[in-house]
Protein backbone atom coordinates (compact mmCIF):
# COMPACT_ATOMS: atom_id res chain seq x y z
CA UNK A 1 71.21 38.34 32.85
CA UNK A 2 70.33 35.35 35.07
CA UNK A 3 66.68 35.39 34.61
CA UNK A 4 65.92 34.63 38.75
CA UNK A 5 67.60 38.16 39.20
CA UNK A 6 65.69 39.97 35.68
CA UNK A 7 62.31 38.25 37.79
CA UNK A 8 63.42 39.71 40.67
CA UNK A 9 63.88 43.63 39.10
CA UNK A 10 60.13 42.95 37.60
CA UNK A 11 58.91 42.15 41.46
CA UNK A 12 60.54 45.19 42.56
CA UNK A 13 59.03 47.34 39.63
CA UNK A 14 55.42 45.97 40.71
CA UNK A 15 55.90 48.37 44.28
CA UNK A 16 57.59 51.25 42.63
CA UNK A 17 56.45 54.68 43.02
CA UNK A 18 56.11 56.17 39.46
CA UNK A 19 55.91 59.50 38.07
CA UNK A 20 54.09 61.25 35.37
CA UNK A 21 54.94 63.71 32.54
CA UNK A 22 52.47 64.49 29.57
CA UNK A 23 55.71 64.37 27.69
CA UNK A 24 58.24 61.71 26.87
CA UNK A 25 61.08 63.50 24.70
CA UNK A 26 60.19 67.48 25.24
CA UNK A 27 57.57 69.68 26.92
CA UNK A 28 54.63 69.68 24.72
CA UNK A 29 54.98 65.94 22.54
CA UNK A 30 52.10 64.75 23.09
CA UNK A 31 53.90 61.64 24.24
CA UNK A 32 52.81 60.77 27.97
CA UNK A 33 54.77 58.26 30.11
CA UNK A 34 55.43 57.09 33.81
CA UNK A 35 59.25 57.26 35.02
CA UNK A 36 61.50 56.61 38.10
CA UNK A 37 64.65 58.36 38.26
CA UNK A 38 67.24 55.99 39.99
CA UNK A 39 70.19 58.26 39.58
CA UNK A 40 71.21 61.92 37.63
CA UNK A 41 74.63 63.09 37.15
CA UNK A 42 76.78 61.47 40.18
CA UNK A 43 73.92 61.48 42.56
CA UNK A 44 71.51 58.94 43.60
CA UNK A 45 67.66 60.07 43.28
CA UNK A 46 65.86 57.19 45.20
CA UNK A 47 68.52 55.78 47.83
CA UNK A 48 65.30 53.14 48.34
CA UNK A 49 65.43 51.46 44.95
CA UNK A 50 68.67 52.25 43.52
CA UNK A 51 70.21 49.45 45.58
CA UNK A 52 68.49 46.79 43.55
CA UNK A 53 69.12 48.69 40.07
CA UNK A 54 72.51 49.60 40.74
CA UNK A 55 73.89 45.83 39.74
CA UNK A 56 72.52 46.02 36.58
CA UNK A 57 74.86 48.24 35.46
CA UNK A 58 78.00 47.60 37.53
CA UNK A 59 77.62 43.84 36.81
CA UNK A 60 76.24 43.65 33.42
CA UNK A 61 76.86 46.58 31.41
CA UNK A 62 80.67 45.42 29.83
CA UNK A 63 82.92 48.51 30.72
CA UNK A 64 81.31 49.82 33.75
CA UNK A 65 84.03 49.62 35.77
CA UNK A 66 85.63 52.28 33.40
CA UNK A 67 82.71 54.34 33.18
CA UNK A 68 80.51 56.71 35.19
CA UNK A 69 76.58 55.87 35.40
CA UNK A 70 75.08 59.52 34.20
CA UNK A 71 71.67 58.43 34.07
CA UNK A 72 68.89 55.58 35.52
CA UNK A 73 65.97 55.39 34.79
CA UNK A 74 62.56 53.25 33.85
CA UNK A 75 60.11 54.50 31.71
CA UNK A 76 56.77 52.98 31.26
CA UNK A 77 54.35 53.91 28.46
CA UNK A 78 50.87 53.45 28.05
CA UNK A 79 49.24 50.88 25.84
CA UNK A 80 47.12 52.63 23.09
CA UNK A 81 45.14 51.16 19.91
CA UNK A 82 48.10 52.35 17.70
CA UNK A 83 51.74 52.20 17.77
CA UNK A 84 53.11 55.36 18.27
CA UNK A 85 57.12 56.59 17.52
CA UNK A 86 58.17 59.30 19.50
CA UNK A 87 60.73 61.72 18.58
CA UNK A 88 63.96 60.67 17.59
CA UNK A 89 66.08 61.75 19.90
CA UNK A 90 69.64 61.52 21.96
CA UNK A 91 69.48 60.97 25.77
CA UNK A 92 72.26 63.27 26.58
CA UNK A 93 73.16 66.00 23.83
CA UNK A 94 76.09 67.77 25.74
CA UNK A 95 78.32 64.61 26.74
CA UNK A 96 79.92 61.64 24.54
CA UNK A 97 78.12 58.94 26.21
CA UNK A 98 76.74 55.16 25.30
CA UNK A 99 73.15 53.80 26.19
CA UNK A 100 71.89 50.76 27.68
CA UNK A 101 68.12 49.92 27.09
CA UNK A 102 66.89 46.51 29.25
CA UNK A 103 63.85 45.65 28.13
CA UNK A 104 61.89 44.62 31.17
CA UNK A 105 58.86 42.92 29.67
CA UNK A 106 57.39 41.77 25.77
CA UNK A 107 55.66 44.08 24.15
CA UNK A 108 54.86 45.26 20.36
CA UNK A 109 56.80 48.43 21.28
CA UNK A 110 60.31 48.97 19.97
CA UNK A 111 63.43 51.16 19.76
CA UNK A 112 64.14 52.66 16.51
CA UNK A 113 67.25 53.98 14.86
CA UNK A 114 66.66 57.07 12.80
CA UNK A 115 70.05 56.42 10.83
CA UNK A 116 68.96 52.99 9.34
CA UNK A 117 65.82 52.41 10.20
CA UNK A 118 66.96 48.91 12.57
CA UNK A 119 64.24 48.44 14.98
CA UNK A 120 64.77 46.35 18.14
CA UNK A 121 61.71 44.56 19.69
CA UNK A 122 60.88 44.67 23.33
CA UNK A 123 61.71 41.33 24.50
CA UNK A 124 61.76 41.13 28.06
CA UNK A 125 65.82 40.46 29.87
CA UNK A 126 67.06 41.86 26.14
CA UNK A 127 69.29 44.66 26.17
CA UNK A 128 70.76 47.09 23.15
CA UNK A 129 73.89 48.60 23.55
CA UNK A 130 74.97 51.61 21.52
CA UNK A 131 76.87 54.88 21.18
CA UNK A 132 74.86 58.28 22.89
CA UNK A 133 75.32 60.08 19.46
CA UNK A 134 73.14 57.53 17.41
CA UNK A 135 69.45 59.41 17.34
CA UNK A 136 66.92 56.97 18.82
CA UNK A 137 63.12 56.57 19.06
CA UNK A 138 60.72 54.56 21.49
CA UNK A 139 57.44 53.28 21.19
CA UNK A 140 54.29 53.16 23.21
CA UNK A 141 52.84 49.30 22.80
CA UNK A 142 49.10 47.82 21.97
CA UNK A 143 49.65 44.24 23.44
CA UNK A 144 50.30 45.23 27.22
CA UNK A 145 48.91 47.89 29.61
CA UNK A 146 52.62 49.86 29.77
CA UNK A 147 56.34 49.64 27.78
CA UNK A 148 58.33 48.99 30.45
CA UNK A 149 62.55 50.00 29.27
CA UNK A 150 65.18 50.34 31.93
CA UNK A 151 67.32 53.15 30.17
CA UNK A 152 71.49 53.74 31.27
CA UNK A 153 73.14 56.10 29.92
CA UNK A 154 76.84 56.41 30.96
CA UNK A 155 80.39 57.94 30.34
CA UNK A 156 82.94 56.36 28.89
């Protein structure tokens, strides 16, 4: 995307309020990160940021005006003196559904694909594109105090 608008989203994620779980994938991983829900299953979780997310899909995610945004949300995980993979995983196990991950800064983290093994580096204003049923990990990072992903999942 145009990068004056990806600077933009990064400005607007420095004054976001962020939550915590002690788990990333399940209950009880071990795996802590921050998130902000944007929006769950046709209804908008936080009316005060959504606004400035909500192009990012309807403008540059190809086919969204044929699909349904399910899910929006950032996750940020903390840097530790390892990288870490999570659990592979898919983001919605009871709908067909494809994922968008914007990466939102550079980082050592990555995505990884548990089917061949392609990893795809955090680059910041990068995206990955890819079918809901392909099982997918994250990474924590060493190189910057959080992983900061913008993750969309929608219905086709």
């Amino acid at each position: 995307m145009p990068q004056d608008y990806f600077t933009n989203l990064q400005l607007m994620i420095s004054d976001l309020p962020w939550f915590y779980h002690d788990w990333s994938v399940r209950q009880g991983d071990g795996d802590p990160q921050f998130y902000h829900l944007f929006h769950f299953d046709g209804q908008v979780r936080s009316p005060d940021y959504f606004k400035y997310v909500e192009e990012v899909f309807t403008r540059y995610v190809a086919g969204a005006q044929e699909a349904t945004l399910y899910r929006m949300k950032l996750n940020a995980t903390p840097k530790s003196d390892t990288i870490k993979e999570k659990q592979f995983h898919v983001d919605v196990e009871d709908r067909e559904h494809r994922v968008c991950i914007l990466y939102m800064n550079t980082c050592d983290g990555y995505t990884v694909f548990e089917e061949d093994g392609e990893r795809v580096e955090s680059v910041a204003n990068r995206a990955v594109f890819f079918p809901g049923h392909l099982r997918h990990a994250g990474t924590n990072c060493t190189d910057q105090g959080l992983r900061l992903v913008l993750n969309m999942d929608y219905l086709k």
